[in-house]
Protein backbone atom coordinates (compact mmCIF):
# COMPACT_ATOMS: atom_id res chain seq x y z
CA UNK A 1 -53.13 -57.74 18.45
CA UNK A 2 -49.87 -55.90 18.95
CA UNK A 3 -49.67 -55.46 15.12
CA UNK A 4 -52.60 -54.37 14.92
CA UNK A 5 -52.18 -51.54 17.47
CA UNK A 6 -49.20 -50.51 16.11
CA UNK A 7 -49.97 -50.48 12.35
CA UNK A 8 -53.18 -48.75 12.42
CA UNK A 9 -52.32 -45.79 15.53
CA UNK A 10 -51.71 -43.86 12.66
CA UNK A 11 -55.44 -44.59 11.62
CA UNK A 12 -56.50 -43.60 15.14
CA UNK A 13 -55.51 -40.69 15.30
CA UNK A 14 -56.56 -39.23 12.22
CA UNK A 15 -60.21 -40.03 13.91
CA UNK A 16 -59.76 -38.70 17.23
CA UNK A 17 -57.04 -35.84 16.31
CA UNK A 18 -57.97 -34.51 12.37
CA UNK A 19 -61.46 -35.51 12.29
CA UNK A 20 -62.45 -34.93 15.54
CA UNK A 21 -64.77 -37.90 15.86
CA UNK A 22 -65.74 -38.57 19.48
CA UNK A 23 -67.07 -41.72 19.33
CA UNK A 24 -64.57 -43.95 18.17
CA UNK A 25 -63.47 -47.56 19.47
CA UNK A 26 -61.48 -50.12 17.88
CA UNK A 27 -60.37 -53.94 18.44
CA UNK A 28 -58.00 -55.01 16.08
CA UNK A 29 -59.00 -53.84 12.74
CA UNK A 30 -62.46 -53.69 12.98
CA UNK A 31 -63.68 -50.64 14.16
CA UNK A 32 -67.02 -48.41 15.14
CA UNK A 33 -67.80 -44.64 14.71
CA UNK A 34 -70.74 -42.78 16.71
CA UNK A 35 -72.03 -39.47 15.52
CA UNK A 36 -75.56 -37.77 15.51
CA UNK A 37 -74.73 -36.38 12.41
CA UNK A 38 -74.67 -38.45 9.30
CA UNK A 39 -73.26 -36.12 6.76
CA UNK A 40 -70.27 -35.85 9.22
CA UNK A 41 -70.03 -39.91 9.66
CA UNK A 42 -70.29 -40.63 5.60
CA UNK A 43 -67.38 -38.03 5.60
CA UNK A 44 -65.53 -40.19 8.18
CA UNK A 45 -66.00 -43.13 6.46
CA UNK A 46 -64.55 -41.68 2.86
CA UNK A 47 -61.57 -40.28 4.53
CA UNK A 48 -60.59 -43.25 6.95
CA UNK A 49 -61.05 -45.65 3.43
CA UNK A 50 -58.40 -42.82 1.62
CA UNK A 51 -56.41 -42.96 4.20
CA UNK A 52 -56.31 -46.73 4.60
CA UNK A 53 -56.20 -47.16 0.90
CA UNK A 54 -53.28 -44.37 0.43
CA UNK A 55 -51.22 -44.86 3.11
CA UNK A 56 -51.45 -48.14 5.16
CA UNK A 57 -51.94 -49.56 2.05
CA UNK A 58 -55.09 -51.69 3.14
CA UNK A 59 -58.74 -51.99 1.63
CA UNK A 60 -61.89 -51.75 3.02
CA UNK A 61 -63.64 -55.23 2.47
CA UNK A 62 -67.21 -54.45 0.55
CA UNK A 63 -70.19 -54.42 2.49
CA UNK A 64 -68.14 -53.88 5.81
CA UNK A 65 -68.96 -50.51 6.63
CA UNK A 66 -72.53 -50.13 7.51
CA UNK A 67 -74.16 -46.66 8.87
CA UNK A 68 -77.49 -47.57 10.74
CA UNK A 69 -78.87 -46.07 13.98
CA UNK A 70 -78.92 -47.83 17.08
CA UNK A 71 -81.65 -49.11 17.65
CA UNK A 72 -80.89 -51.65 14.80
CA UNK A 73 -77.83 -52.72 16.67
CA UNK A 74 -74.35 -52.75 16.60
CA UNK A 75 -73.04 -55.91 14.95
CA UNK A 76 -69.29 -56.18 17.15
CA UNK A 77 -67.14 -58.61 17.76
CA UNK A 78 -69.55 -61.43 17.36
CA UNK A 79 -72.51 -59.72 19.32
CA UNK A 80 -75.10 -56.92 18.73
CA UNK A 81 -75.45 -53.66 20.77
CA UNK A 82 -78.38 -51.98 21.16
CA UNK A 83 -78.56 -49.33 24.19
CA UNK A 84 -78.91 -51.21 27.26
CA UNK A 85 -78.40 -54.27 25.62
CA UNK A 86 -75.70 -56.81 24.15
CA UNK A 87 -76.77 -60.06 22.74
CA UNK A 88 -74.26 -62.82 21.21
CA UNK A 89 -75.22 -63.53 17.73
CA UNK A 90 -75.89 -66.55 16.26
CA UNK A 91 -72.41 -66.99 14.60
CA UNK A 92 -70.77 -66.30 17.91
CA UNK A 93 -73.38 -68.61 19.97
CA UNK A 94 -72.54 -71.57 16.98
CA UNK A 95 -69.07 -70.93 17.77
CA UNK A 96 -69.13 -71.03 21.07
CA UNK A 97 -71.61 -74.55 21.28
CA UNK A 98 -69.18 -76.13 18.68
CA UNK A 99 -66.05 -75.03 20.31
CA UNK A 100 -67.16 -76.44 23.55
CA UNK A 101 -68.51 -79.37 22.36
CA UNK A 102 -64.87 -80.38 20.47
CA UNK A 103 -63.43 -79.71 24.04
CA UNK A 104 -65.83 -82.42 25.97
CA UNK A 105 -64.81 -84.62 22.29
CA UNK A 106 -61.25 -84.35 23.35
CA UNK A 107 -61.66 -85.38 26.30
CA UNK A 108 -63.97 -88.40 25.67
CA UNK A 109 -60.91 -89.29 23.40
CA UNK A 110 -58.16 -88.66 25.92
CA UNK A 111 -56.83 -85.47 23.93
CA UNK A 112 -56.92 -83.16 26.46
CA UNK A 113 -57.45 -83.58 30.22
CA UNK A 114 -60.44 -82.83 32.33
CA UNK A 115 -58.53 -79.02 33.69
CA UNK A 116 -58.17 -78.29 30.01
CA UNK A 117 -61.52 -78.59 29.65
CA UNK A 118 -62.36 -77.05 32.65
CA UNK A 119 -60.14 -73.96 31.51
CA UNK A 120 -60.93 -73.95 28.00
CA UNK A 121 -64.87 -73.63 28.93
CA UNK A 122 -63.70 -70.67 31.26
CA UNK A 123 -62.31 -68.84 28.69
CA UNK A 124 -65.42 -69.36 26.31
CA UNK A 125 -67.83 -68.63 28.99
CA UNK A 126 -66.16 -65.61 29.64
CA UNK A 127 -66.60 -64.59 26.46
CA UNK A 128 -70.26 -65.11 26.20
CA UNK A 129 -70.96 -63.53 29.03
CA UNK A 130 -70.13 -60.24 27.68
CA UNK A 131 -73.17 -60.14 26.54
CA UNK A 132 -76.70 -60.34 27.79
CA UNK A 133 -76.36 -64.26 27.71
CA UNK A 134 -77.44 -65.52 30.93
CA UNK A 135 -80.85 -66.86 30.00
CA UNK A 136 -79.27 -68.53 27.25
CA UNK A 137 -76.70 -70.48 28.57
CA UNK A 138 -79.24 -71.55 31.03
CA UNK A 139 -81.46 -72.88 28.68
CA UNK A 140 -77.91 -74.46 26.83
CA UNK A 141 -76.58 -76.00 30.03
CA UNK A 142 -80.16 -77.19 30.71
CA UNK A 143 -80.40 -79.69 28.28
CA UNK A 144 -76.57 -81.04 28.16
CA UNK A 145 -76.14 -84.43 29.12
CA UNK A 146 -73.26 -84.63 31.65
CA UNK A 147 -69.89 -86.58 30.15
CA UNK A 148 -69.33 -90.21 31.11
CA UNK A 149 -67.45 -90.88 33.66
């Protein structure tokens, strides 16, 4: 993560600074433009891939940069924004089921300890509820069978 902020701040501000975009957010190296005006985001999006491509010597992977409005969502970071609303999608959800699941595994085997679990399924939960997840996990948590004692 530290890299990553320190080999693309160049990248950032070219957005904020030359371009001038306002909406701009980044984690790592993916990142997100906002703009009403589409003629000024496919602009963006050309420059930020010359600049990438020229001087941080990097590519764009195809089929990575997607302009769509809104209301279609915001695929981020393993969830989907829509105004007003963040929902996990179904790769992050898998993820998060299997990666639990090999935790309560672990322990059943005597890999891990019943805090590691305990702090491991903090973590994940954590991260699933940054989004509108609540119902979800409910239903999840629902229909687990508790571990042997």
């Amino acid at each position: 993560q530290h890299f990553a902020n320190l080999y693309l701040d160049p990248l950032d501000h070219l957005i904020k600074d030359d371009l001038g975009m306002k909406g701009y957010l980044r984690y790592m190296d993916d990142g997100v433009l906002f703009s009403e005006d589409k003629a000024a985001l496919r602009e963006a999006a050309g420059c930020v891939e010359a600049f990438l491509r020229d001087r941080l010597l990097l590519d764009v992977r195809e089929g990575s940069v997607i302009m769509a409005p809104v209301t279609e969502g915001l695929p981020f970071l393993g969830f989907r924004t829509f105004p007003g609303l963040v929902r996990i999608d179904r790769r992050g959800w898998r993820r998060f089921v299997r990666k639990l699941e090999r935790r309560e595994r672990e322990v059943l085997c005597g890999d891990i300890d019943e805090r590691a679990l305990i702090s491991s399924a903090a973590s994940l939960l954590g991260h699933v509820r940054s989004g509108d997840t609540r119902n979800l996990r409910a239903a999840y948590f629902a229909h687990r069978e508790p571990l042997p004692e």
